[in-house]
C-alpha atoms as a PDB file:
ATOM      1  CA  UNK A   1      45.937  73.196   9.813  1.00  0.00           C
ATOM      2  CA  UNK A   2      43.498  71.628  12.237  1.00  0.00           C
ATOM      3  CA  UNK A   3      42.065  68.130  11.496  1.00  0.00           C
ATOM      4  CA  UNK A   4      40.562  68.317  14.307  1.00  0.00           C
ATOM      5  CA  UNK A   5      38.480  71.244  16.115  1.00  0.00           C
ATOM      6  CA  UNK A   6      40.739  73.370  18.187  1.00  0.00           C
ATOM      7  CA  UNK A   7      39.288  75.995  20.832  1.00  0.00           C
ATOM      8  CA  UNK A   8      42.053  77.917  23.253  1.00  0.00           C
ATOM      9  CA  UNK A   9      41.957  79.016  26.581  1.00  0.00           C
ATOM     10  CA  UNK A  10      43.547  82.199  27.256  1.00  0.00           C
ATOM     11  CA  UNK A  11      44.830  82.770  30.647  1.00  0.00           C
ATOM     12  CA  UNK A  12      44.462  86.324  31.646  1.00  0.00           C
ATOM     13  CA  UNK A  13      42.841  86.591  35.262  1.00  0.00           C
ATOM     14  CA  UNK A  14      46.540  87.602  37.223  1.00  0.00           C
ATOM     15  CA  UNK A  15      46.395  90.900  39.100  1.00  0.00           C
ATOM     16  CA  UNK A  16      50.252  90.817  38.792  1.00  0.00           C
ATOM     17  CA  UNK A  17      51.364  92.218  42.143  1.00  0.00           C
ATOM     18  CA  UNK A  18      54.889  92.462  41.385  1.00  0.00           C
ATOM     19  CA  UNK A  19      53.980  95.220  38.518  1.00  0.00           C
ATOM     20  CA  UNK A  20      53.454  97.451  41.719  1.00  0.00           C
ATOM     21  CA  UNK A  21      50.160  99.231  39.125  1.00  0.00           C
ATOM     22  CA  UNK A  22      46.767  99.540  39.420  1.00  0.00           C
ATOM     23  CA  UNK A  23      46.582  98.346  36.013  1.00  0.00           C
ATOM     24  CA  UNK A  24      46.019  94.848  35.603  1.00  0.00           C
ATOM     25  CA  UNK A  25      48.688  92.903  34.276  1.00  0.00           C
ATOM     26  CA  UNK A  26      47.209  91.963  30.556  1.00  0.00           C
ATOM     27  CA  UNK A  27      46.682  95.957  30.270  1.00  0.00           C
ATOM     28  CA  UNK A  28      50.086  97.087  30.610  1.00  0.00           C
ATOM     29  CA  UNK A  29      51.164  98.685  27.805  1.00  0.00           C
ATOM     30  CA  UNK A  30      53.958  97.036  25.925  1.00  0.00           C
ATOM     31  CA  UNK A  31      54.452  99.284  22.795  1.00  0.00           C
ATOM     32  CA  UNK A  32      51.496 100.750  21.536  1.00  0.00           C
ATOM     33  CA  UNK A  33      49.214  97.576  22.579  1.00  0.00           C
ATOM     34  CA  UNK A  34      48.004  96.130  25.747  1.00  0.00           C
ATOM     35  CA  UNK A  35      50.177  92.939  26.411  1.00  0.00           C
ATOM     36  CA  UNK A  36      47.080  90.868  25.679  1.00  0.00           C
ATOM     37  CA  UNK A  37      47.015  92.237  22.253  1.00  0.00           C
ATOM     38  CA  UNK A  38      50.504  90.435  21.175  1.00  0.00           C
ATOM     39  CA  UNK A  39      49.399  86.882  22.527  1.00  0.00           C
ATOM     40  CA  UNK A  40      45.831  87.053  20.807  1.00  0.00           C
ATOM     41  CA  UNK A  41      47.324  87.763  17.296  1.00  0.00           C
ATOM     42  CA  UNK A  42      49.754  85.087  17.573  1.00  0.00           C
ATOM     43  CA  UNK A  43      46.675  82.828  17.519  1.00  0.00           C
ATOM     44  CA  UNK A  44      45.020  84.720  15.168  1.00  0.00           C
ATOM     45  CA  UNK A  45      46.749  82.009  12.611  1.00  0.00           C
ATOM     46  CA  UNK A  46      45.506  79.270  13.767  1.00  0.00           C
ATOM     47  CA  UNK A  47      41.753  80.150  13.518  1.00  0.00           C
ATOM     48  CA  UNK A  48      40.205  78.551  16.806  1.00  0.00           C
ATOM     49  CA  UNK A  49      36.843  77.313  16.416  1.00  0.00           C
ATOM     50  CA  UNK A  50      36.560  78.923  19.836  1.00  0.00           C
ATOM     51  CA  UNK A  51      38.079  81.152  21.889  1.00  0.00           C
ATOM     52  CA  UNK A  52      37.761  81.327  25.850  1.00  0.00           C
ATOM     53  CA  UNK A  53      40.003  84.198  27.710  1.00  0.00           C
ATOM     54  CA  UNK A  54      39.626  83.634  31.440  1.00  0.00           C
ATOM     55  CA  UNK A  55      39.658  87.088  33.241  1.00  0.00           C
ATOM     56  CA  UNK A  56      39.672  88.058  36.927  1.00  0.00           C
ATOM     57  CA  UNK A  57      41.541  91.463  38.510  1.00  0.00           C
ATOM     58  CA  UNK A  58      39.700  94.170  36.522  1.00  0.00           C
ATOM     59  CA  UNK A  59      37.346  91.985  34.874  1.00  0.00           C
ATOM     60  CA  UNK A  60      35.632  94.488  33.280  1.00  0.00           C
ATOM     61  CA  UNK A  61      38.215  96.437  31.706  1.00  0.00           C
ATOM     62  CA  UNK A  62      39.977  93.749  30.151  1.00  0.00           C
ATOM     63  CA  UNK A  63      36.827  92.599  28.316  1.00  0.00           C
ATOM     64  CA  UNK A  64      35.764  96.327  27.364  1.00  0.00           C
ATOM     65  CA  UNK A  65      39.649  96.519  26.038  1.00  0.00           C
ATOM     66  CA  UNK A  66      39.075  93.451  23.663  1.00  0.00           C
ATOM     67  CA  UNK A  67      35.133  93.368  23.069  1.00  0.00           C
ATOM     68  CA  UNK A  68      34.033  92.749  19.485  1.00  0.00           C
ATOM     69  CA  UNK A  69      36.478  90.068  18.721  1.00  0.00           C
ATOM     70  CA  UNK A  70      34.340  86.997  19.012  1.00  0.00           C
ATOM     71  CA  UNK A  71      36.101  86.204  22.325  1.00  0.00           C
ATOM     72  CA  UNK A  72      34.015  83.953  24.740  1.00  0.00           C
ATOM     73  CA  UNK A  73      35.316  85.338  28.167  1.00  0.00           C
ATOM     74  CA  UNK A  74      34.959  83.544  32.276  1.00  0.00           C
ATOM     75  CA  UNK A  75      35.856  84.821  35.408  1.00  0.00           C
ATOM     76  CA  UNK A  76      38.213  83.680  38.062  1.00  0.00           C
ATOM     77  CA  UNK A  77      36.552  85.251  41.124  1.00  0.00           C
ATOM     78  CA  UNK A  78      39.615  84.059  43.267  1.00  0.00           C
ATOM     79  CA  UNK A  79      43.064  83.635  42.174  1.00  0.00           C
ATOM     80  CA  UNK A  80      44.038  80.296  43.101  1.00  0.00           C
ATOM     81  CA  UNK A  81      46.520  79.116  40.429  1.00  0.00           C
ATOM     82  CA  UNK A  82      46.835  78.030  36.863  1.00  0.00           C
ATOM     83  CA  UNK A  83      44.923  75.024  37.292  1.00  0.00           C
ATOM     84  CA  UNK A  84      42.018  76.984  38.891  1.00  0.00           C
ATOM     85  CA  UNK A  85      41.643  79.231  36.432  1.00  0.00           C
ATOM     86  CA  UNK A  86      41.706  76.968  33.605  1.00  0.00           C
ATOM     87  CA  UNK A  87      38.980  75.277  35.685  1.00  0.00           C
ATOM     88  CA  UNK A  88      36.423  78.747  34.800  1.00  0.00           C
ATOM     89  CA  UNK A  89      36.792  77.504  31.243  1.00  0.00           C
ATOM     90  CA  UNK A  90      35.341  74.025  31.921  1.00  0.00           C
ATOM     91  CA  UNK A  91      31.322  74.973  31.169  1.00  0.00           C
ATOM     92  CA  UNK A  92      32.297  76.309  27.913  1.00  0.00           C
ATOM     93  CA  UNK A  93      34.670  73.534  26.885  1.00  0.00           C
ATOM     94  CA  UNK A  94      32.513  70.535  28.146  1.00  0.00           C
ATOM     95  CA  UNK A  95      30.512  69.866  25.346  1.00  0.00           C
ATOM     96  CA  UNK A  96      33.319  71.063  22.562  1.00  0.00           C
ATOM     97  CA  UNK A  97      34.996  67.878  20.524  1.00  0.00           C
ATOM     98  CA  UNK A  98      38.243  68.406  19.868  1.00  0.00           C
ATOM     99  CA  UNK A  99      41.739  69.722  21.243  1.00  0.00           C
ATOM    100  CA  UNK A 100      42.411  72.511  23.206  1.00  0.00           C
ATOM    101  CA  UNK A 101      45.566  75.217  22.923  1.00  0.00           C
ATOM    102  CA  UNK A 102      46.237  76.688  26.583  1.00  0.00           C
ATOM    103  CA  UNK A 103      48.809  79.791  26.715  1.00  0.00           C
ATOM    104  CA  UNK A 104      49.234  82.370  28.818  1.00  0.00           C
ATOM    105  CA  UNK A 105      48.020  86.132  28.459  1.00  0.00           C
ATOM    106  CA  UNK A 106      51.500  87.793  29.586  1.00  0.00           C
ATOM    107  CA  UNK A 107      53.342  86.354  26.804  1.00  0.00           C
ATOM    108  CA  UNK A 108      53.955  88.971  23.856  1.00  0.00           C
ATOM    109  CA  UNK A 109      57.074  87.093  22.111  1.00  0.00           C
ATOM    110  CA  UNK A 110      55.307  83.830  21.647  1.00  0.00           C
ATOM    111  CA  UNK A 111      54.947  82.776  17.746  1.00  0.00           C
ATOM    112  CA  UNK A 112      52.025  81.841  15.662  1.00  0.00           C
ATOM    113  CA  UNK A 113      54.691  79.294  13.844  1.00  0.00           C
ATOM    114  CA  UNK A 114      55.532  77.891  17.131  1.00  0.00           C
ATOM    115  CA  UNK A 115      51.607  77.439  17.989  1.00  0.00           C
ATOM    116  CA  UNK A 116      51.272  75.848  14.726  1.00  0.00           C
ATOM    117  CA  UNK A 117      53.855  73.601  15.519  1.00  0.00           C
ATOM    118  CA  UNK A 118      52.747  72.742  18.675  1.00  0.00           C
ATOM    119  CA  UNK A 119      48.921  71.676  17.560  1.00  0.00           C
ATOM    120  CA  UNK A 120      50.592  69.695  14.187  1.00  0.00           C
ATOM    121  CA  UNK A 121      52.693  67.818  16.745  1.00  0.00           C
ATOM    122  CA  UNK A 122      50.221  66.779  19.250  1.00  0.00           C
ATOM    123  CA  UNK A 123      47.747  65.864  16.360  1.00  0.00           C
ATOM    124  CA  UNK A 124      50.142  63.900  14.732  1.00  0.00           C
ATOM    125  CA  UNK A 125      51.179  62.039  17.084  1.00  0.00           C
ATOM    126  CA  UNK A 126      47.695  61.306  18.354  1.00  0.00           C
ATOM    127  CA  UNK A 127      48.817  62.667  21.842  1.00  0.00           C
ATOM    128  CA  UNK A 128      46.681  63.581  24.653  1.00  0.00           C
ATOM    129  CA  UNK A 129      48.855  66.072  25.743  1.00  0.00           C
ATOM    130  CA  UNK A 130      51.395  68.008  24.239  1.00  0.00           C
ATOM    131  CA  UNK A 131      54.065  70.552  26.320  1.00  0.00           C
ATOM    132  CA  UNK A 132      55.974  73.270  24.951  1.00  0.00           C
ATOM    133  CA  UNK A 133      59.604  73.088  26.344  1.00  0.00           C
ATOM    134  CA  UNK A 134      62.528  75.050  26.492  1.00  0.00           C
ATOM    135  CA  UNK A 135      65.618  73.710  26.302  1.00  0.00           C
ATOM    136  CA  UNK A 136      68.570  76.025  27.829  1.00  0.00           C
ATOM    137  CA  UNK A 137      71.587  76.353  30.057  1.00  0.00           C
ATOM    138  CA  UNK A 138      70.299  79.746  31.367  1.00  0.00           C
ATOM    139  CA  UNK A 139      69.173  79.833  35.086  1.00  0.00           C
ATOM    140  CA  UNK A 140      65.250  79.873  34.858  1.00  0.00           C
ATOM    141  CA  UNK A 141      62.982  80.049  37.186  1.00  0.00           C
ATOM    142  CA  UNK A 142      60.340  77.648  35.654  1.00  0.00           C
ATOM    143  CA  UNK A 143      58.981  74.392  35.910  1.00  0.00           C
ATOM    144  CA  UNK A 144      61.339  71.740  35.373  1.00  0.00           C
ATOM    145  CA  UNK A 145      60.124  68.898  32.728  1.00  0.00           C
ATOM    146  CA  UNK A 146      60.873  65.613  34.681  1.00  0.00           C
ATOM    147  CA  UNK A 147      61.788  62.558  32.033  1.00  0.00           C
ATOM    148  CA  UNK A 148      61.427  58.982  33.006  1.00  0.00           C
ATOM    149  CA  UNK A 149      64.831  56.618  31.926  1.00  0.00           C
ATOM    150  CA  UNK A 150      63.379  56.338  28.782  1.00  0.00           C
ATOM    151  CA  UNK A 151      63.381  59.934  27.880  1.00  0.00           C
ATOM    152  CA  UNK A 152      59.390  59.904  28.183  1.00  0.00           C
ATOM    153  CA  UNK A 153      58.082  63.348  30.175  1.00  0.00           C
ATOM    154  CA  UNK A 154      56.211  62.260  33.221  1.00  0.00           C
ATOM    155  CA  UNK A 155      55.751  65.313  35.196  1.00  0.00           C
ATOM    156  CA  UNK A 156      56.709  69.152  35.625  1.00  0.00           C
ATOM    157  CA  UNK A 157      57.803  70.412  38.934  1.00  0.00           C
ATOM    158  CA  UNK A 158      57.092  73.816  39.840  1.00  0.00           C
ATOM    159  CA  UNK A 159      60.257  75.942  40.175  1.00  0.00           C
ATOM    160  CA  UNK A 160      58.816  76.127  43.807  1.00  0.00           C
ATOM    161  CA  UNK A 161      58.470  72.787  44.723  1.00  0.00           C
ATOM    162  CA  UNK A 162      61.902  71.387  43.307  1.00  0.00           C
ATOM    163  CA  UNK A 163      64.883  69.922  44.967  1.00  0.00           C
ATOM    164  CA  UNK A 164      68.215  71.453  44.370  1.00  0.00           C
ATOM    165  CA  UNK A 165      68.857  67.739  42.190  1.00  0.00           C
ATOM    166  CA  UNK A 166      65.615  69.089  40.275  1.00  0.00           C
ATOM    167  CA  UNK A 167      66.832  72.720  39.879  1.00  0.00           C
ATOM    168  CA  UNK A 168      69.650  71.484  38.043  1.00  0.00           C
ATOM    169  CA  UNK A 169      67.622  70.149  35.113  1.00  0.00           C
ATOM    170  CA  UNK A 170      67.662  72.644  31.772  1.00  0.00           C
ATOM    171  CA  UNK A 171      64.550  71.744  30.268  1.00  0.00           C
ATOM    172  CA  UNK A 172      62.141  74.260  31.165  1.00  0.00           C
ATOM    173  CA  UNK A 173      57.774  74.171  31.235  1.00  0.00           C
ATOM    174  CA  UNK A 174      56.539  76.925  28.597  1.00  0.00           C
ATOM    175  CA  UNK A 175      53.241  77.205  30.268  1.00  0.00           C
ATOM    176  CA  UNK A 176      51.981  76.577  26.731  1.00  0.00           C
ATOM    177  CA  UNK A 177      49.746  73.447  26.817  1.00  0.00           C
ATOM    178  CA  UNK A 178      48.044  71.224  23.971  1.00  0.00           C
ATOM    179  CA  UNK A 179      45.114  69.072  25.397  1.00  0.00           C
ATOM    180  CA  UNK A 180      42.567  66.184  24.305  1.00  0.00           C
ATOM    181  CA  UNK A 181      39.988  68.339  25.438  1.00  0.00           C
ATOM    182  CA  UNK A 182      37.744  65.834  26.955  1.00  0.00           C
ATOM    183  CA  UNK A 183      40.964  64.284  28.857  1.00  0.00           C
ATOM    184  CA  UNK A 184      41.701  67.942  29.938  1.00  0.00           C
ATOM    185  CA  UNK A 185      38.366  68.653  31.517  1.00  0.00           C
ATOM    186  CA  UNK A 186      38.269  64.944  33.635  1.00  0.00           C
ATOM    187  CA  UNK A 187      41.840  66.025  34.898  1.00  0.00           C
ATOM    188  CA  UNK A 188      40.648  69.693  35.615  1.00  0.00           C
ATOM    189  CA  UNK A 189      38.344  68.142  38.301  1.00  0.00           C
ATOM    190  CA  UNK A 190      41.148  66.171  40.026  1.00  0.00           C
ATOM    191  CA  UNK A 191      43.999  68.270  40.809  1.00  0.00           C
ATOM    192  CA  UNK A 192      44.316  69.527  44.425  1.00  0.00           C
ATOM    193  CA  UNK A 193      46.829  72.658  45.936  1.00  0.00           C
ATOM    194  CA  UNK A 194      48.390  70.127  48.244  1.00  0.00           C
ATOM    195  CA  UNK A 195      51.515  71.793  47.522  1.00  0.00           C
ATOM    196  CA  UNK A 196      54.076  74.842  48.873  1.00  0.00           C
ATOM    197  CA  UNK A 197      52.309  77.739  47.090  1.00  0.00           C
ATOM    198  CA  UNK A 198      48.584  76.061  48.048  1.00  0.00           C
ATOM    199  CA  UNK A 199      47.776  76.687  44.725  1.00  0.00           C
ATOM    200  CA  UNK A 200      46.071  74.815  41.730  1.00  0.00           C
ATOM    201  CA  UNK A 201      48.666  74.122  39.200  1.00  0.00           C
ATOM    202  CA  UNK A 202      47.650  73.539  35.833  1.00  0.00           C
ATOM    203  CA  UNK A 203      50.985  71.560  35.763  1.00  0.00           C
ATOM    204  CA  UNK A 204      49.313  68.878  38.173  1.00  0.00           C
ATOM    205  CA  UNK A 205      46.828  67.519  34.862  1.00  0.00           C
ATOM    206  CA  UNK A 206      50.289  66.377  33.470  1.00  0.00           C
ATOM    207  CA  UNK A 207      50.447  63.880  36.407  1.00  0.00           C
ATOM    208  CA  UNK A 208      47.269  62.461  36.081  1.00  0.00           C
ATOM    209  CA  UNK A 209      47.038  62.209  32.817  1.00  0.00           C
ATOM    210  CA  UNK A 210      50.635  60.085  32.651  1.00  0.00           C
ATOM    211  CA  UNK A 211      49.564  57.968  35.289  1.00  0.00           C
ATOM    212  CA  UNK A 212      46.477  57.534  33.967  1.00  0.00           C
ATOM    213  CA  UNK A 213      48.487  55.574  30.788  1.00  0.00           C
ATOM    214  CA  UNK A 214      47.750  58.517  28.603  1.00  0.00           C
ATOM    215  CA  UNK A 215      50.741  59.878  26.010  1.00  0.00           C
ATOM    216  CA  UNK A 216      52.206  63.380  26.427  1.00  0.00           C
ATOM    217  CA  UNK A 217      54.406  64.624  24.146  1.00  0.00           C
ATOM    218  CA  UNK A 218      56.619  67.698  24.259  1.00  0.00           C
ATOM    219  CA  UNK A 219      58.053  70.449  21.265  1.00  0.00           C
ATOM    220  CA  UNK A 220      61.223  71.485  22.048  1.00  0.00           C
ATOM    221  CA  UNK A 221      62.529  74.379  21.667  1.00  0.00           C
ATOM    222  CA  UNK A 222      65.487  76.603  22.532  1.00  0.00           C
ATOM    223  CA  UNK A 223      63.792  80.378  21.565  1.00  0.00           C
ATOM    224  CA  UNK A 224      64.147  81.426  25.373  1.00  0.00           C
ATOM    225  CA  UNK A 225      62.913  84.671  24.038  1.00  0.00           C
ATOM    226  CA  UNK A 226      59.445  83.212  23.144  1.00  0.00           C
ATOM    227  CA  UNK A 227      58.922  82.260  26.616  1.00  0.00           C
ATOM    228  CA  UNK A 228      59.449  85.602  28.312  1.00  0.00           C
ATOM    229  CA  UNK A 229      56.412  86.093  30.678  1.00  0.00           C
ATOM    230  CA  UNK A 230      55.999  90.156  31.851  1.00  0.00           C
ATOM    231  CA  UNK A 231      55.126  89.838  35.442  1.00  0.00           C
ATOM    232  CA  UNK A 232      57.053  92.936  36.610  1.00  0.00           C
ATOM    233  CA  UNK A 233      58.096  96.426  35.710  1.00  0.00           C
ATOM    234  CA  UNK A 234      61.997  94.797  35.121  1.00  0.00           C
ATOM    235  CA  UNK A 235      60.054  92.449  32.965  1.00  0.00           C
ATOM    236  CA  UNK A 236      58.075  95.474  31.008  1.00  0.00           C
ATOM    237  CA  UNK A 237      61.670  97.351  30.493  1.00  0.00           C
ATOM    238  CA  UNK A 238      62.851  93.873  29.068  1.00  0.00           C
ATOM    239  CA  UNK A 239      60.176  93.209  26.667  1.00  0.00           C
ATOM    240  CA  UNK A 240      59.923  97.071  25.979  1.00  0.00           C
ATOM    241  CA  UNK A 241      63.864  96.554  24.518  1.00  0.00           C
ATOM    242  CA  UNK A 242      62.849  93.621  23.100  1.00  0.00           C
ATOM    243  CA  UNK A 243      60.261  95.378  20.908  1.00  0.00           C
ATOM    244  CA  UNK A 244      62.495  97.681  19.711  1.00  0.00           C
ATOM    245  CA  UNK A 245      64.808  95.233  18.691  1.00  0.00           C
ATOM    246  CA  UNK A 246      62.248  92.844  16.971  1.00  0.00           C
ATOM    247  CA  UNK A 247      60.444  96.507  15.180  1.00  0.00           C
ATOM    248  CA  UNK A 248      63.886  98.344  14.772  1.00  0.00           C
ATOM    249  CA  UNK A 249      62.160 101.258  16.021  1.00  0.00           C
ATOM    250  CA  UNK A 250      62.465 103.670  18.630  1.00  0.00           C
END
């Protein structure tokens, strides 16, 4: 698949508060598997050249849970946002040529095809950056993608941070990322958490590298399922029925 090398980044550091556990969030069991488990076989496919899985609450436990499996793993020491925790992965990435796939660790649903997709896309199109999108009339509470008059994406806007004008848009941010890495690591080092939450989005490299005069690209799709992020126990029960739909088992 790759022409190129590809390395991912593997977002996995969130203590997840709203589960309301002493597990961390990554560990909760969804079936028979830790919630990690799902999202590193869906890249299993695409055979990384290298892959980085930044960990913070429980640290330890997460990398005991997933040792032997050739994972290069960082620490967030703080959590201070998507875009900070991406940062831990910069001293591995810096000398690595090639593109970089960024998803995060509490998605279960999300599909090797659609991964493949998503690399094909942004190396086809020579893109620096490529965004998987959802496209749907449900209420989300996502980033919005923000198009310019000439359908081009120029920004996302944190669920957060957007206007009631903004809340009405129904093209949703995935979270799921496809980056010139070398691009991605200069933009790391210029985002800021001058923002509601105070946080560093990892949303905020999108800016930069548009206004920078840079091409980002976006894979659309309308699989809302895919996209399902477990951040609390309602969340769990959801993907838990999910499961047993997808498995038809009980």
């Amino acid at each position: 698949m790759n022409s190129k090398g590809l390395a991912v980044v593997v977002l996995a550091a969130g203590k997840g508060t709203r589960m309301k556990s002493l597990l961390a969030k990554v560990l909760q069991p969804l079936g028979n598997q830790p919630l990690l488990s799902y999202v590193l076989e869906s890249l299993t496919p695409l055979n990384p050249d290298l892959s980085v899985v930044v960990v913070g609450f429980q640290s330890e436990s997460v990398k005991a849970a997933f040792s032997g499996r050739g994972l290069v793993f960082v620490e967030q020491m703080e959590q201070l946002g998507t875009g900070h925790a991406a940062q831990q992965a910069k001293h591995v990435l810096r000398n690595f040529l090639g593109d970089v796939l960024v998803v995060c660790g509490d998605m279960p649903f999300i599909k090797s095809q659609t991964l493949i997709d998503l690399v094909n896309r942004h190396q086809e199109k020579g893109a620096s950056c490529t965004v998987l999108t959802l496209k749907t009339s449900e209420k989300k509470e996502y980033g919005r993608i923000m198009r310019n008059g000439l359908g081009a994406m120029v920004k996302i806007v944190e669920h957060g941070d957007a206007s009631t004008e903004e809340k009405k848009i129904d093209e949703f941010n995935s979270g799921v990322y496809c980056f010139n890495n070398s691009l991605f690591c200069k933009a790391l080092g210029l985002i800021d958490n001058n923002n509601v939450q105070k946080e560093y989005y990892l949303t905020d490299t999108i800016k930069y590298i548009v206004e920078t005069g840079f091409t980002v690209e976006t894979l659309q799709t309308t699989d809302a399922a895919q996209f399902l992020g477990v951040n609390s126990k309602e969340d769990l029960q959801t993907a838990e029925r999910m499961l047993i739909d997808q498995t038809g088992s009980s």
